[in-house]
N, C-alpha and C. Protein backbone atom coordinates (compact mmCIF):
# COMPACT_ATOMS: atom_id res chain seq x y z
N UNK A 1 -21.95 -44.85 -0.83
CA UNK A 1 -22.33 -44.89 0.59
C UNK A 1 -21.18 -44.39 1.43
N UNK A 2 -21.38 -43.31 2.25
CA UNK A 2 -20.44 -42.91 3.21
C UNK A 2 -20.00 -43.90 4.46
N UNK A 3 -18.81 -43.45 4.78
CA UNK A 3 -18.50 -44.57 5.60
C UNK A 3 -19.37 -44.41 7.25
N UNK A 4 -19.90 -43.49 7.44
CA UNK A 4 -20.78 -43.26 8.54
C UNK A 4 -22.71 -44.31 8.19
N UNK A 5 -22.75 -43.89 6.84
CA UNK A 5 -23.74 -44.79 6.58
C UNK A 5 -23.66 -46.18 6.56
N UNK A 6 -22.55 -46.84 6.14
CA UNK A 6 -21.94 -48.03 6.48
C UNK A 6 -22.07 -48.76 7.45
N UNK A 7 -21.57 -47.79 8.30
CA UNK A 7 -21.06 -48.13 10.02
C UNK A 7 -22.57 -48.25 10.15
N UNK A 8 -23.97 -47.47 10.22
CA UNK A 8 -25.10 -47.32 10.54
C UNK A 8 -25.88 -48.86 10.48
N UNK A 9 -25.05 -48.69 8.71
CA UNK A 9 -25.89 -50.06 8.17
C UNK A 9 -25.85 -51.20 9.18
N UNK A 10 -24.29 -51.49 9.78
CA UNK A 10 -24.12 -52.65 10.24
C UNK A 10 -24.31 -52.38 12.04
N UNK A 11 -24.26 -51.43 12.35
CA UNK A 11 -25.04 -51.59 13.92
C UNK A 11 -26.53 -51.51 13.61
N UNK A 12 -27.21 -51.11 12.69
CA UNK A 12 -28.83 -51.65 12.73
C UNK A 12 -29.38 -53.45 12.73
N UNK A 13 -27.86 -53.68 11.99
CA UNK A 13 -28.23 -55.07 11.51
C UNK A 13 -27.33 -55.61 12.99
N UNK A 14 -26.41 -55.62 13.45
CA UNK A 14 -26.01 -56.09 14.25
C UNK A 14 -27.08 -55.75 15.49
N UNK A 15 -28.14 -54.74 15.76
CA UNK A 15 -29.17 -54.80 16.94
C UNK A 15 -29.99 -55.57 16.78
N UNK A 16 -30.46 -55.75 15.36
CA UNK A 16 -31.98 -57.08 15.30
C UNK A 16 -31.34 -58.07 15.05
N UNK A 17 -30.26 -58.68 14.56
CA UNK A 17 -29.82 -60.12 15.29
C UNK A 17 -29.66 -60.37 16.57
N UNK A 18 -29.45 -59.16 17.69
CA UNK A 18 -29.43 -59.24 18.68
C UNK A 18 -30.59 -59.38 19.64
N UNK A 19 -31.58 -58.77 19.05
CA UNK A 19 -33.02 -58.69 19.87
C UNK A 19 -33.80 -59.72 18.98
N UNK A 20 -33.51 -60.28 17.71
CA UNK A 20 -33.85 -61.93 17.31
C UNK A 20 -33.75 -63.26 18.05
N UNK A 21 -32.13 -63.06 18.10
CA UNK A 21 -31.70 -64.54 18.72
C UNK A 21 -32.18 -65.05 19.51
N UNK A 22 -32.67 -64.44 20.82
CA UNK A 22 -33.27 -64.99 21.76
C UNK A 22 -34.85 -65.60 21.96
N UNK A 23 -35.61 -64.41 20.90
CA UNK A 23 -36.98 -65.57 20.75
C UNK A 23 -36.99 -66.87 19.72
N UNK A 24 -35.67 -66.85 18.60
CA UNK A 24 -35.56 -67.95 17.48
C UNK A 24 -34.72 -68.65 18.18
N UNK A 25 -33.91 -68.71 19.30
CA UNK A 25 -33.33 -69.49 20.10
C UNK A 25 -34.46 -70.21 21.04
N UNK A 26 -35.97 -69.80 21.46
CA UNK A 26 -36.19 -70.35 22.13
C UNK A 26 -36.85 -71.19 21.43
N UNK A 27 -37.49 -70.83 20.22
CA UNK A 27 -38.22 -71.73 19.00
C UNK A 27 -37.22 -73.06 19.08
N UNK A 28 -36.30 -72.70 19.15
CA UNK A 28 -35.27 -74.06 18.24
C UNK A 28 -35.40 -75.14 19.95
N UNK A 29 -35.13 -73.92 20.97
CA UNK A 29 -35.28 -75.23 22.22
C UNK A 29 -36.64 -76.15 22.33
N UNK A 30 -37.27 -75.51 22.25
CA UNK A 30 -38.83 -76.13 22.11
C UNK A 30 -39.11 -77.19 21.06
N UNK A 31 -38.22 -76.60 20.20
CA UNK A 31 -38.55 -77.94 19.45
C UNK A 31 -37.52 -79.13 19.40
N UNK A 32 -36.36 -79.01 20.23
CA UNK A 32 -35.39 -79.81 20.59
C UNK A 32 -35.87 -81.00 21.61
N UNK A 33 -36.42 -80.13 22.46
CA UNK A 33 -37.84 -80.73 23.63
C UNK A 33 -38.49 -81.73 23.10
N UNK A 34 -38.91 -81.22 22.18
CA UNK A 34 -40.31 -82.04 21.52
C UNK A 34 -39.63 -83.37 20.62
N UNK A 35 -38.79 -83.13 20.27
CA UNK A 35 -37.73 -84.10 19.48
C UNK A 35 -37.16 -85.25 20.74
N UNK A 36 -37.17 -84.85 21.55
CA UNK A 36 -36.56 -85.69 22.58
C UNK A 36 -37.97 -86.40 23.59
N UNK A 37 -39.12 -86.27 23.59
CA UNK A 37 -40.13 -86.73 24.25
C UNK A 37 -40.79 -87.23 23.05
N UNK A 38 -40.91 -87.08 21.86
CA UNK A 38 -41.61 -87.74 20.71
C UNK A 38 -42.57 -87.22 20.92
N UNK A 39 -43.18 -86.63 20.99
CA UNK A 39 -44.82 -85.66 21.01
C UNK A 39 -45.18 -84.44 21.95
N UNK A 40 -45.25 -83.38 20.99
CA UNK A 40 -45.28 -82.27 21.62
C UNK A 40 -46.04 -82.26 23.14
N UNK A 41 -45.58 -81.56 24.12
CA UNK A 41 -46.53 -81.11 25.18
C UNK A 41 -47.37 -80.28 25.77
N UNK A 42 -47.73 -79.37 26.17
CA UNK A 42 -48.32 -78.19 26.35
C UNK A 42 -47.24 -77.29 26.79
N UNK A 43 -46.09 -77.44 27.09
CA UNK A 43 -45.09 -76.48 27.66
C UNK A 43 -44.38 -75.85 26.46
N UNK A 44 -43.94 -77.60 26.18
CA UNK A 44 -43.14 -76.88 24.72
C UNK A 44 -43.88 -76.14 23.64
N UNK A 45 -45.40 -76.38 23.17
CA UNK A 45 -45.88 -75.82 22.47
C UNK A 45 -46.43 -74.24 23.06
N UNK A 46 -46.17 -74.10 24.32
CA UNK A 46 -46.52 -72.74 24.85
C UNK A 46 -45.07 -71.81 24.93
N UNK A 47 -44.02 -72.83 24.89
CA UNK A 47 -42.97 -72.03 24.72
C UNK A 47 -42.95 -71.93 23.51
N UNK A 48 -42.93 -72.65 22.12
CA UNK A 48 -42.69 -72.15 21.16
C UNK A 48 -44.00 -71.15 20.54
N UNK A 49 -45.00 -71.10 20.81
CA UNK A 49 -45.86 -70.24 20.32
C UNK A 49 -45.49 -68.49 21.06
N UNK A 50 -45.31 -69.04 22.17
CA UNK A 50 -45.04 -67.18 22.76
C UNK A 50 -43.43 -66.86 22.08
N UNK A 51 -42.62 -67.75 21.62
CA UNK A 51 -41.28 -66.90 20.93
C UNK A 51 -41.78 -66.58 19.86
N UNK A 52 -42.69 -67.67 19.07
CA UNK A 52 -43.01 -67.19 17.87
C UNK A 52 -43.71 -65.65 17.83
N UNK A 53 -44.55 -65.69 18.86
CA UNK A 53 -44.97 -64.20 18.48
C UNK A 53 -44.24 -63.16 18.83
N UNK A 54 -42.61 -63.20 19.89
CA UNK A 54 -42.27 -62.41 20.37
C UNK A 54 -41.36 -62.36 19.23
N UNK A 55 -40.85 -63.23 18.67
CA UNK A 55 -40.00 -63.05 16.95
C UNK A 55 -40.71 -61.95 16.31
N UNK A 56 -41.91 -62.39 16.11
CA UNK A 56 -42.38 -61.18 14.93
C UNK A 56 -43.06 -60.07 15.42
N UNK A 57 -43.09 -59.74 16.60
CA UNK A 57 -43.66 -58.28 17.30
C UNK A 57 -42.75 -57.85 16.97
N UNK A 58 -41.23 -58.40 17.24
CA UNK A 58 -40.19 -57.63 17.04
C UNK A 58 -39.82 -57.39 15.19
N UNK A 59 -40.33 -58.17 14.58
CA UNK A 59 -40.20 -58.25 13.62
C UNK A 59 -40.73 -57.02 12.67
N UNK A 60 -42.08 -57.10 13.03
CA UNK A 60 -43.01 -56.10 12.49
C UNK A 60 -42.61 -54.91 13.25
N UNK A 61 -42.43 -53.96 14.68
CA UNK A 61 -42.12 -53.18 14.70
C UNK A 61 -40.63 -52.89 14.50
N UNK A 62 -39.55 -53.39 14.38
CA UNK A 62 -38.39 -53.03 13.71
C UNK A 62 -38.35 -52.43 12.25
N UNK A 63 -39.55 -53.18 11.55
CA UNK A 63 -39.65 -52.86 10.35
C UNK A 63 -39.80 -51.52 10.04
N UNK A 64 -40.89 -50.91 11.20
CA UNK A 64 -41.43 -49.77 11.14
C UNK A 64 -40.20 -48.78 11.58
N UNK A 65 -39.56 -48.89 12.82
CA UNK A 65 -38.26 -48.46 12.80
C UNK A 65 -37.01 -48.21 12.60
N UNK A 66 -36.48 -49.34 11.80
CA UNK A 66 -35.26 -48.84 10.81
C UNK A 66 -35.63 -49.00 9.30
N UNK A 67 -36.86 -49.55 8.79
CA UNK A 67 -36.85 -49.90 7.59
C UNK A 67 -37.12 -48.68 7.13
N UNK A 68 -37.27 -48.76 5.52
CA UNK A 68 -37.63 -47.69 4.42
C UNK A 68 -39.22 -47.28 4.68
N UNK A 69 -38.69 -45.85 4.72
CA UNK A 69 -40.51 -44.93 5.07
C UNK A 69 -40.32 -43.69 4.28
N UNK A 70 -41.84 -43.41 3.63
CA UNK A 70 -41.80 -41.89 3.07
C UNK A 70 -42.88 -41.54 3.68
N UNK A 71 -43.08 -40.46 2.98
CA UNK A 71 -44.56 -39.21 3.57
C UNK A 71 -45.43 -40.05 2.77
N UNK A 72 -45.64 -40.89 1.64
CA UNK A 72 -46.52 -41.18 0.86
C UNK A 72 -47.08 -42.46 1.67
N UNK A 73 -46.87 -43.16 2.45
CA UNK A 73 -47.36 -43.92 3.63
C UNK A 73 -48.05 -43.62 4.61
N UNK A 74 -49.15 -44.43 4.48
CA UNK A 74 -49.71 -43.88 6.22
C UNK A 74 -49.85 -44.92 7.06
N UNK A 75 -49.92 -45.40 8.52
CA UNK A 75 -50.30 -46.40 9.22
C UNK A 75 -51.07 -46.02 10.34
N UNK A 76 -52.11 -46.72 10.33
CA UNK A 76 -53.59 -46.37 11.19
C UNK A 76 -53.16 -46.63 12.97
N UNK A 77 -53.93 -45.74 13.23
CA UNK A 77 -53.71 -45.71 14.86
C UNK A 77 -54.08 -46.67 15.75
N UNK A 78 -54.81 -47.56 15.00
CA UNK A 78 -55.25 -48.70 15.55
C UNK A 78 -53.16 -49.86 15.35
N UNK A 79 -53.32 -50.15 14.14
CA UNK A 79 -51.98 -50.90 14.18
C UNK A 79 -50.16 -50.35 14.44
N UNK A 80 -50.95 -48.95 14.77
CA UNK A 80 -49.38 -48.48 15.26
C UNK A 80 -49.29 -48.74 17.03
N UNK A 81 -50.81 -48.77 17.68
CA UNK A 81 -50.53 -49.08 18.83
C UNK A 81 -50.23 -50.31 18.87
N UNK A 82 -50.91 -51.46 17.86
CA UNK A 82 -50.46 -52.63 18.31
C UNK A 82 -49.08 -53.18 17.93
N UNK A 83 -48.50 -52.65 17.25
CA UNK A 83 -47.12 -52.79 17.04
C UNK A 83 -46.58 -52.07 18.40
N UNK A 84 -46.93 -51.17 19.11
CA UNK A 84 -46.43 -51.20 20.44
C UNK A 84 -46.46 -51.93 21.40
N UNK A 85 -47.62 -52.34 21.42
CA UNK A 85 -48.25 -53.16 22.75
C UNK A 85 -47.51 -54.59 22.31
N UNK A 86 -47.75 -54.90 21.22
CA UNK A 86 -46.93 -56.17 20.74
C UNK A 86 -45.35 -56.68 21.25
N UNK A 87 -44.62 -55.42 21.20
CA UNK A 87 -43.17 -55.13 21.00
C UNK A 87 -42.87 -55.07 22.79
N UNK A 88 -44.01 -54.52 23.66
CA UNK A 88 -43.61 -54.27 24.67
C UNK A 88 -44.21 -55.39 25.80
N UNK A 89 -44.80 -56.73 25.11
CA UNK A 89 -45.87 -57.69 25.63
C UNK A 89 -44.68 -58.34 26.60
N UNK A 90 -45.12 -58.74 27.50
CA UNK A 90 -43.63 -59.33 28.90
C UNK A 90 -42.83 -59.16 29.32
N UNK A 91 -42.84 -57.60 29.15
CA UNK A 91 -41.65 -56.91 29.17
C UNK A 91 -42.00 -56.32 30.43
N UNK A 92 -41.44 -55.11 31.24
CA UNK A 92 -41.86 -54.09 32.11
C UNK A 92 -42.21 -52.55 31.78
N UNK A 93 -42.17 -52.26 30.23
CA UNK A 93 -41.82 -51.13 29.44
C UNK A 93 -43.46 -51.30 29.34
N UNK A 94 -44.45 -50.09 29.17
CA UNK A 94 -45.73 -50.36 28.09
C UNK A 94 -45.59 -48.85 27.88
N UNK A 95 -45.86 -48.57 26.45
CA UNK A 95 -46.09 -47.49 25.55
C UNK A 95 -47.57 -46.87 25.56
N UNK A 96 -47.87 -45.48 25.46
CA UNK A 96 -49.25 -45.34 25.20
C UNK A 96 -49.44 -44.28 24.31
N UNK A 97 -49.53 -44.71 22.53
CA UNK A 97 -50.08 -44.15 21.57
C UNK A 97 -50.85 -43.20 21.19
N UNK A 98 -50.56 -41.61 21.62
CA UNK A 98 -51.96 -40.79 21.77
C UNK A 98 -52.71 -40.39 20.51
N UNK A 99 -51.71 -40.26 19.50
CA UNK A 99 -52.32 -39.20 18.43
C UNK A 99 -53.80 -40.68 17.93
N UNK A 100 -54.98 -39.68 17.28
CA UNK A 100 -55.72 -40.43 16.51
C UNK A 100 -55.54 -40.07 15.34
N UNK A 101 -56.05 -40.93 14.61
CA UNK A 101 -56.01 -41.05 12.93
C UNK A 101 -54.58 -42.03 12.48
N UNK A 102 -54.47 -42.26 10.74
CA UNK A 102 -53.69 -42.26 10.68
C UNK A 102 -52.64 -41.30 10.46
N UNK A 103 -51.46 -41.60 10.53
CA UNK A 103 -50.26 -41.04 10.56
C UNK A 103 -48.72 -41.44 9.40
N UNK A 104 -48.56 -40.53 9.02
CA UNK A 104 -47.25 -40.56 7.84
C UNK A 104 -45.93 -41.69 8.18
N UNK A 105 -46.08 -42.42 7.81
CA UNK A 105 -45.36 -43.64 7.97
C UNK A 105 -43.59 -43.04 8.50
N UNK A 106 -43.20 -41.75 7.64
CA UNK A 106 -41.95 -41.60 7.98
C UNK A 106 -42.54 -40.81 9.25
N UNK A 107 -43.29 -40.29 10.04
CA UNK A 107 -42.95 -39.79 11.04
C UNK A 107 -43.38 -40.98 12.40
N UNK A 108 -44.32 -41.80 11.86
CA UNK A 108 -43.94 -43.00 13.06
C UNK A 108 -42.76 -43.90 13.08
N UNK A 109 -41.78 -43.66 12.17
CA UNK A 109 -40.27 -44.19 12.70
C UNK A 109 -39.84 -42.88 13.36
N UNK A 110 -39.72 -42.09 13.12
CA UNK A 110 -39.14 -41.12 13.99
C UNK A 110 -39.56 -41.31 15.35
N UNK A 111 -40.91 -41.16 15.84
CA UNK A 111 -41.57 -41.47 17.09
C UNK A 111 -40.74 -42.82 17.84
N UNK A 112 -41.61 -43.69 16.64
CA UNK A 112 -40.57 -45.11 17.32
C UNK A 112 -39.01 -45.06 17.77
N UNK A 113 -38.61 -44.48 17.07
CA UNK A 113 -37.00 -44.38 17.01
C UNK A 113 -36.92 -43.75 18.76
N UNK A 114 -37.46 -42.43 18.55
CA UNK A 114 -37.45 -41.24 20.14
C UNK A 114 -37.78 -42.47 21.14
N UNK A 115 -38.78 -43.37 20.76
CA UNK A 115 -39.35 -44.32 22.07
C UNK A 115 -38.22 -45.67 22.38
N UNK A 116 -37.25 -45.61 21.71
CA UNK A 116 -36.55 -46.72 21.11
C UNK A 116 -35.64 -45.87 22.69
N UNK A 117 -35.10 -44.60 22.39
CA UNK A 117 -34.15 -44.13 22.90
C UNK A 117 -34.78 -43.13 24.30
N UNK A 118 -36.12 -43.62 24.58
CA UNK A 118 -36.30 -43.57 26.29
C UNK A 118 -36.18 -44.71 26.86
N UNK A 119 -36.40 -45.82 25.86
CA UNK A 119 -36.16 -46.94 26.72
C UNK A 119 -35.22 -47.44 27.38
N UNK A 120 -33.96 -46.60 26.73
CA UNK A 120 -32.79 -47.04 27.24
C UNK A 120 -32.72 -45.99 28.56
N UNK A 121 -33.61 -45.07 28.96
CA UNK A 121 -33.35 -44.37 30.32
C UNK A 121 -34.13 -45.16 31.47
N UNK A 122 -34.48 -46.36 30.80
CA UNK A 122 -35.83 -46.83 32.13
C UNK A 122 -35.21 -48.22 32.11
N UNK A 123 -34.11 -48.26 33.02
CA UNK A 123 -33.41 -49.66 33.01
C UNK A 123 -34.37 -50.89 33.69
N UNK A 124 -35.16 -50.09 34.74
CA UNK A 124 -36.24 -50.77 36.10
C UNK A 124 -38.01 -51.14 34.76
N UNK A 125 -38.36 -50.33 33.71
CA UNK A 125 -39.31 -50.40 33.33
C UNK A 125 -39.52 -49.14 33.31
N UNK A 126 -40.94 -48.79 33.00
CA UNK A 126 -41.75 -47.83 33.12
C UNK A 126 -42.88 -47.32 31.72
N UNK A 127 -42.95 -46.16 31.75
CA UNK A 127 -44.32 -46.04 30.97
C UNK A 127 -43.68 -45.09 30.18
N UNK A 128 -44.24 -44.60 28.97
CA UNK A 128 -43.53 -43.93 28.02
C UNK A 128 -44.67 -43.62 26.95
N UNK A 129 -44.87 -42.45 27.14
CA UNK A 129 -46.18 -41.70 25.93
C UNK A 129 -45.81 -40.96 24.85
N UNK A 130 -46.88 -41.55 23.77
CA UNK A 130 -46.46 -40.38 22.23
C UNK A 130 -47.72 -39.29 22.29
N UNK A 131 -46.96 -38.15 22.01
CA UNK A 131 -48.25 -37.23 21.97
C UNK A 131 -47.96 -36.63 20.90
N UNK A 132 -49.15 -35.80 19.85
CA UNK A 132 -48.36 -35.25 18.63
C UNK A 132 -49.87 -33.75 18.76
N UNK A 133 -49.14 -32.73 19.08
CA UNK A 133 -49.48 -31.55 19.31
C UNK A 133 -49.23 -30.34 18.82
N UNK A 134 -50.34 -29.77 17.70
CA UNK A 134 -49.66 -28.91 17.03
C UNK A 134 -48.15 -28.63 16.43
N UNK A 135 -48.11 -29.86 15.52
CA UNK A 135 -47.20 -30.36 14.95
C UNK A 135 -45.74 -30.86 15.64
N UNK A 136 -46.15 -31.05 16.57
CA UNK A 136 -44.97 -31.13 17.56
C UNK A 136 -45.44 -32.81 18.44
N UNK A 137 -44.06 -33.60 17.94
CA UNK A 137 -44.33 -34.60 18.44
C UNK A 137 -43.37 -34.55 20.14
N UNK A 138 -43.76 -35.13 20.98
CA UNK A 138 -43.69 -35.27 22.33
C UNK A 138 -43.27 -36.70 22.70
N UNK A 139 -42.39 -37.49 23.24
CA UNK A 139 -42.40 -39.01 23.73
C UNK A 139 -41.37 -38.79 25.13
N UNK A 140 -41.94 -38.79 25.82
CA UNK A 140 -42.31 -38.56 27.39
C UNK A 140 -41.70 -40.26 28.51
N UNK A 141 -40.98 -40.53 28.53
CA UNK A 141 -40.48 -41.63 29.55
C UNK A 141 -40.26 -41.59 30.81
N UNK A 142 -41.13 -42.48 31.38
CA UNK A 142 -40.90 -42.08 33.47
C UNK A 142 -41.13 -43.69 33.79
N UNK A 143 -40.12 -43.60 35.06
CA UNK A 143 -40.13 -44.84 35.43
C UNK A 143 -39.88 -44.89 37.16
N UNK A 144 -39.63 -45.57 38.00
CA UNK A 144 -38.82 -45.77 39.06
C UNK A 144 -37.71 -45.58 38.60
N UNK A 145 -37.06 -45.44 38.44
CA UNK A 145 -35.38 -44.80 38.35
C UNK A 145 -35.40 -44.35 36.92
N UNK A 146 -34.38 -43.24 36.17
CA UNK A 146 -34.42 -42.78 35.48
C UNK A 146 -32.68 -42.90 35.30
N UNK A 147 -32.06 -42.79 33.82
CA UNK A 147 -30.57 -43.30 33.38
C UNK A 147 -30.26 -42.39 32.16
N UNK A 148 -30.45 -41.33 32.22
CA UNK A 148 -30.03 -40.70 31.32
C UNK A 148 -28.11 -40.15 30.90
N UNK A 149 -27.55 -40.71 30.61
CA UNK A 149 -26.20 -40.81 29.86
C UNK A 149 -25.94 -39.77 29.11
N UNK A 150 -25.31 -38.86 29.75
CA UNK A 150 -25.38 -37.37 28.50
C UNK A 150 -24.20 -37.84 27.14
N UNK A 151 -23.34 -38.54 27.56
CA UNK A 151 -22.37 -38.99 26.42
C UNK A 151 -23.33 -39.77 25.76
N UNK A 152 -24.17 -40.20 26.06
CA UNK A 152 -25.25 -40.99 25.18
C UNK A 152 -26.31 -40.20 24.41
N UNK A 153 -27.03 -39.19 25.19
CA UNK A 153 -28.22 -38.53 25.03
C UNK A 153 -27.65 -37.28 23.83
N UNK A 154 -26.27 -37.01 23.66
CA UNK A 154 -25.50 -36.14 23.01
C UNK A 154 -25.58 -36.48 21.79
N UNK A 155 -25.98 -37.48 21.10
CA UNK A 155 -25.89 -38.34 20.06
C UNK A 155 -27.18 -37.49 19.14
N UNK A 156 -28.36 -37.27 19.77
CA UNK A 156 -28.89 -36.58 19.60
C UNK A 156 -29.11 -35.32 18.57
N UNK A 157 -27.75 -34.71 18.93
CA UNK A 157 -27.35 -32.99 18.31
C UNK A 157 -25.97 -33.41 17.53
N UNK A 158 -26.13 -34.78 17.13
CA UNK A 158 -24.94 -34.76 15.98
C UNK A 158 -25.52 -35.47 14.99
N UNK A 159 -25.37 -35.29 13.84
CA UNK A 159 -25.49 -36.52 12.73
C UNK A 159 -24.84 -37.28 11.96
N UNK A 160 -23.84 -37.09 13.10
CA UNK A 160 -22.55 -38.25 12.54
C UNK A 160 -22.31 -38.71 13.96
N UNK A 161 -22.37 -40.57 13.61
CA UNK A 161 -22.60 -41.43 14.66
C UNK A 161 -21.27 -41.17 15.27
N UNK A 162 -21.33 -41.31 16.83
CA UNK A 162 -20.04 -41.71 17.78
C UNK A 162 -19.38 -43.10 17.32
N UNK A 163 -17.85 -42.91 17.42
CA UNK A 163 -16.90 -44.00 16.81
C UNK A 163 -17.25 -45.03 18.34
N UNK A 164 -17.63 -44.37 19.30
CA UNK A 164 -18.31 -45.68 20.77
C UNK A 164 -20.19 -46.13 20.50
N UNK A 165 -20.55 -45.59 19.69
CA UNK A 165 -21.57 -46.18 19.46
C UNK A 165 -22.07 -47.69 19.05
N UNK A 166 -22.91 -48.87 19.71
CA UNK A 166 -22.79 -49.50 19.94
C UNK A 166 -24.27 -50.19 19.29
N UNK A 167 -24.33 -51.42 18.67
CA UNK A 167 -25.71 -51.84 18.78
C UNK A 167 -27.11 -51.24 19.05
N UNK A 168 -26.95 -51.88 20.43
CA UNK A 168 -27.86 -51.32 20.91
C UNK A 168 -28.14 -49.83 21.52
N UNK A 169 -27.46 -48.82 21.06
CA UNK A 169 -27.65 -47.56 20.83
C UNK A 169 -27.99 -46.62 20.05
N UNK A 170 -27.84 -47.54 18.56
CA UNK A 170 -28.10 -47.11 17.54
C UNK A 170 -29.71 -46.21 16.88
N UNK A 171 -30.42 -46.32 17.73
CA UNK A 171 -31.57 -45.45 17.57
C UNK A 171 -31.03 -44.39 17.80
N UNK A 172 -30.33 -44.00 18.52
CA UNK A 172 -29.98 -42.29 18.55
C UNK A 172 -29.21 -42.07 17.59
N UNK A 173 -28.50 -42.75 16.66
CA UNK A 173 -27.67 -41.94 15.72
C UNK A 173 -28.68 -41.92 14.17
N UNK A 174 -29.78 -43.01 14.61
CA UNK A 174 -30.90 -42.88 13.68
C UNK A 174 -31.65 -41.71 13.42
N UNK A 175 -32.09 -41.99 14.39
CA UNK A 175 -32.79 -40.70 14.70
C UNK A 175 -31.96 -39.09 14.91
N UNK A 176 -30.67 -39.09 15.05
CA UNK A 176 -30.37 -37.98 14.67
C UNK A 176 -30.12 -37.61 12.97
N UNK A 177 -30.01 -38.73 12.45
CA UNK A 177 -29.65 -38.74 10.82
C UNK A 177 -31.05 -38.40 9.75
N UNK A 178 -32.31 -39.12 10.53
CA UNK A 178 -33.22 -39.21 9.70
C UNK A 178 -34.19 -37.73 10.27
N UNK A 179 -33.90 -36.92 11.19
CA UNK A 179 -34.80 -36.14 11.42
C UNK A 179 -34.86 -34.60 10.81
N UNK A 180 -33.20 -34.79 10.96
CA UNK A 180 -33.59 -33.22 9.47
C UNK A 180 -33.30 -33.19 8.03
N UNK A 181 -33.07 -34.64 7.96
CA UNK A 181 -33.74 -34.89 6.45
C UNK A 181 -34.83 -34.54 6.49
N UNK A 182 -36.05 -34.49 7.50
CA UNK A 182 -36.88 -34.71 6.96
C UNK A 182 -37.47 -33.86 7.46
N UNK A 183 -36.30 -32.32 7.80
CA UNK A 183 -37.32 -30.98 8.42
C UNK A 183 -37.97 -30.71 9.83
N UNK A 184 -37.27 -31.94 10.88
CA UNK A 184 -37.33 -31.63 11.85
C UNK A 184 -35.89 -31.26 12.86
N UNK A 185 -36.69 -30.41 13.60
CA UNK A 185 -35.23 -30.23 14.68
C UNK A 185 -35.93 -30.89 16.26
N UNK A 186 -34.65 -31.51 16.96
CA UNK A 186 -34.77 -32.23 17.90
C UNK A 186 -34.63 -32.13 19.51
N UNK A 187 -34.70 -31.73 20.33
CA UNK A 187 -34.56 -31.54 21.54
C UNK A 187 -34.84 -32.00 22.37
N UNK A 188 -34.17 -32.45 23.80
CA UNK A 188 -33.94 -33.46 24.82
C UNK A 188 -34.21 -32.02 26.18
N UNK A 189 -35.10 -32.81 26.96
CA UNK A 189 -35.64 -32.00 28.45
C UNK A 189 -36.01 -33.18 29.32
N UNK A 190 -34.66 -33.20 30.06
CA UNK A 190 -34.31 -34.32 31.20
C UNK A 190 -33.99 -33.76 32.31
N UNK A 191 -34.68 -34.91 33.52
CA UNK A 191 -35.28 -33.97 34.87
C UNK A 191 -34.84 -35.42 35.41
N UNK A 192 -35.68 -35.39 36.90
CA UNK A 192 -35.11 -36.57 38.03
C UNK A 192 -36.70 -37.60 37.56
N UNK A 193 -37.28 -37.41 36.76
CA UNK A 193 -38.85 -38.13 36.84
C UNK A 193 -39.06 -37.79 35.28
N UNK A 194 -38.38 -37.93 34.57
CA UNK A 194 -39.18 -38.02 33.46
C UNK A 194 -37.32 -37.60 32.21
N UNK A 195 -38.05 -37.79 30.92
CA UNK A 195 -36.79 -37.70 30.04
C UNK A 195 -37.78 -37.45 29.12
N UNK A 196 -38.05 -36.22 28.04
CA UNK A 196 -38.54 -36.07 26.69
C UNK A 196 -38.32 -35.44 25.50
N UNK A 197 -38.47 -36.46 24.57
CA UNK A 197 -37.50 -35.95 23.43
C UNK A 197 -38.97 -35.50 22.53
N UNK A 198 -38.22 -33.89 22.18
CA UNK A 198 -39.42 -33.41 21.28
C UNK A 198 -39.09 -32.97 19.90
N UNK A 199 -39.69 -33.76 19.04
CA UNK A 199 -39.50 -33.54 17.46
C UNK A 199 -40.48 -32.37 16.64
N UNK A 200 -39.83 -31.52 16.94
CA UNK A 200 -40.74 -30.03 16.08
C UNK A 200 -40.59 -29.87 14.30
């Protein structure tokens, strides 16, 4: 293992302990609650049921985004949106899934990954579309304010991670690593209303 793959390994793992803790932190309060009143209530059991599901939205779509994917996979268009809608439930972010059918498991991490890394331009929220068009995938981010970081967005056109790369940045050095493995080339077209990264 190269020492760039290394480094990869442990900011992937250092981002989903990070985007974990806080719904398995709220599990553990809820039930601290409930330990201290002797019988659950409707609060605590509404707080621990919405972390529980916000644990494993995140759970299940992380999977899809840093875990192991080939071409010999497919995942249906029905559960790739809901792994979006899931991932983006109380949030201000919502995703909208265009392609139909299913789709090659390694190219919905790629997608995910591109959607991973508009989100970080929509600090306020906003809306963010996958389109896949004559072989050309499209993921399109617009919001009320727009944050595009070219020392960030640069990450992009290298495939060797920045020594400032951070956690929660780590989709872009993903996604620059895993996309021409796998025969795609990548390009960024950023404006005052919109940011889109297109995987040809």
């Amino acid at each position: 293992m190269s020492n760039d793959t290394a480094r990869l390994a442990t900011l992937v793992g250092s981002r989903l302990c990070h985007d974990l803790v806080s719904p398995v932190g709220a599990i553990s309060n809820g039930l601290e609650l409930i330990a201290l009143a002797g019988t659950p209530g409707p609060e605590e059991m509404s707080l621990i049921e919405e972390s529980c599901a916000s644990a494993a939205a995140r759970i299940n779509f992380f999977r899809v985004a840093f875990g192991s994917a080939s071409d010999e996979q497919e995942i249906g268009a029905r559960e790739v949106a809901k792994l979006l809608t899931d991932y983006c439930r109380g949030g201000r972010l919502s995703v909208e899934w265009q392609p139909q059918g299913a789709t090659k498991r390694s190219q919905v991490q790629l997608a995910y990954l591109a959607m991973l890394c508009c989100e970080t331009a929509l600090p306020l929220g906003g809306q963010i579309q996958i389109s896949h068009d004559d072989g050309i995938w499209r993921i399109t981010g617009t919001g009320p304010r727009l944050s595009v970081a070219p020392s960030l967005w640069d990450q992009l056109a290298s495939e060797t991670p920045s020594t400032e790369l951070t956690p929660a940045w780590v989709q872009f050095a993903c996604l620059a690593m895993l996309a021409p493995e796998r025969g795609r080339k990548l390009a960024v077209h950023a404006g005052e209303a919109a940011v889109t990264i297109e995987i040809a």
